[in-house]
Protein backbone atom coordinates (compact mmCIF):
# COMPACT_ATOMS: atom_id res chain seq x y z
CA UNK A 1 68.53 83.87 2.91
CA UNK A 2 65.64 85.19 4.19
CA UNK A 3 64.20 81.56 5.36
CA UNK A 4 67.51 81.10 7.10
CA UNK A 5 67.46 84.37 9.18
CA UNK A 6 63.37 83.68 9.45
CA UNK A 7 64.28 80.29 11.24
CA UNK A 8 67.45 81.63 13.02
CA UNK A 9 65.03 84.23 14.89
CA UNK A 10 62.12 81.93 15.88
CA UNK A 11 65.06 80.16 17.48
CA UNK A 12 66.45 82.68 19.32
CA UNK A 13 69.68 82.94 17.02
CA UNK A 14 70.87 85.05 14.30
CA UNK A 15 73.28 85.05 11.48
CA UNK A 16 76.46 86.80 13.05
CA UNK A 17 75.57 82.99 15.21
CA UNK A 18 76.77 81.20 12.17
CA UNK A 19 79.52 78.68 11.69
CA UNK A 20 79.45 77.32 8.55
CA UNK A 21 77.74 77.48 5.49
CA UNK A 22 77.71 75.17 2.28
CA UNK A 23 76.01 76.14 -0.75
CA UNK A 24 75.43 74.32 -4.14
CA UNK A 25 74.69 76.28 -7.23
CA UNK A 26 73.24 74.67 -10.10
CA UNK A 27 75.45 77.06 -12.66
CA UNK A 28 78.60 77.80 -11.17
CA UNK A 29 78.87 80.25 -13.69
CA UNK A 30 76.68 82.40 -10.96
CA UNK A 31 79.03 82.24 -8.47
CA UNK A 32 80.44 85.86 -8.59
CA UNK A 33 76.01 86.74 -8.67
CA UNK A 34 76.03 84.56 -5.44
CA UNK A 35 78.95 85.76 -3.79
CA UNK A 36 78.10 89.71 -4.36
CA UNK A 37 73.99 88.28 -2.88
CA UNK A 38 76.26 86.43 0.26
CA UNK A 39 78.91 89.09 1.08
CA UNK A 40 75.87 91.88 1.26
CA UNK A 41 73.69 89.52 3.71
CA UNK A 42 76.21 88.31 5.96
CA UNK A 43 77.47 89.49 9.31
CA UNK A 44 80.52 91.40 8.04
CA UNK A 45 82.08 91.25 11.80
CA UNK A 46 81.49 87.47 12.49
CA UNK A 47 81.14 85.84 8.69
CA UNK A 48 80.72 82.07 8.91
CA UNK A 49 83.01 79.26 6.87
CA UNK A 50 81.82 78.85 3.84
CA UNK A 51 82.13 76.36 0.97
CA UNK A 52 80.43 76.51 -2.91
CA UNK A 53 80.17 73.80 -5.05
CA UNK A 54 78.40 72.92 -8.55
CA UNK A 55 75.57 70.86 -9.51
CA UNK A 56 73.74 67.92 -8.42
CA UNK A 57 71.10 69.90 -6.63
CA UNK A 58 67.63 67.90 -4.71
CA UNK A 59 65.72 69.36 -7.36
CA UNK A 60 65.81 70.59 -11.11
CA UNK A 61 63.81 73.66 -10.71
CA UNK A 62 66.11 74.60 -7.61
CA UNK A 63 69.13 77.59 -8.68
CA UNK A 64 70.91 77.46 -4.94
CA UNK A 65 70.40 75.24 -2.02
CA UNK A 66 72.21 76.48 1.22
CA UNK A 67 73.11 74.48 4.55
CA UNK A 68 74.00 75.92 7.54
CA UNK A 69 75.45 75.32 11.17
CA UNK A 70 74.77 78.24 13.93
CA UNK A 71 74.61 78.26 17.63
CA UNK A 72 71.75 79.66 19.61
């Protein structure tokens, strides 16, 4: 989350400038982990569309991968 918001501001954006978001967890068993992470990071006044799914992530050392779609 911190990458995201690190590349949001170097493009003049920020996350209350999000969309969408998708995000894969590797355990889905995490998700409520996740969530509680998400909820506490994200704009509470403009919170993006978001979708979770399971595994099948890039990499097998990798817990979540996250995708996102802002505006700047």
């Amino acid at each position: 989350l911190h990458k995201i918001e690190n590349i949001l501001h170097s493009l003049g954006s920020d996350k209350s400038k999000l969309l969408s978001a998708q995000i894969w967890l590797a355990d889905v068993r995490e998700f409520d982990e996740m969530n509680a992470v998400w909820e506490d990071w994200i704009d509470p006044e403009n919170p993006p569309a978001r979708a979770t799914t399971g595994p099948t992530l890039a990499h097998h050392h990798v817990r979540v991968e996250i995708a996102v779609i802002g505006v700047l």
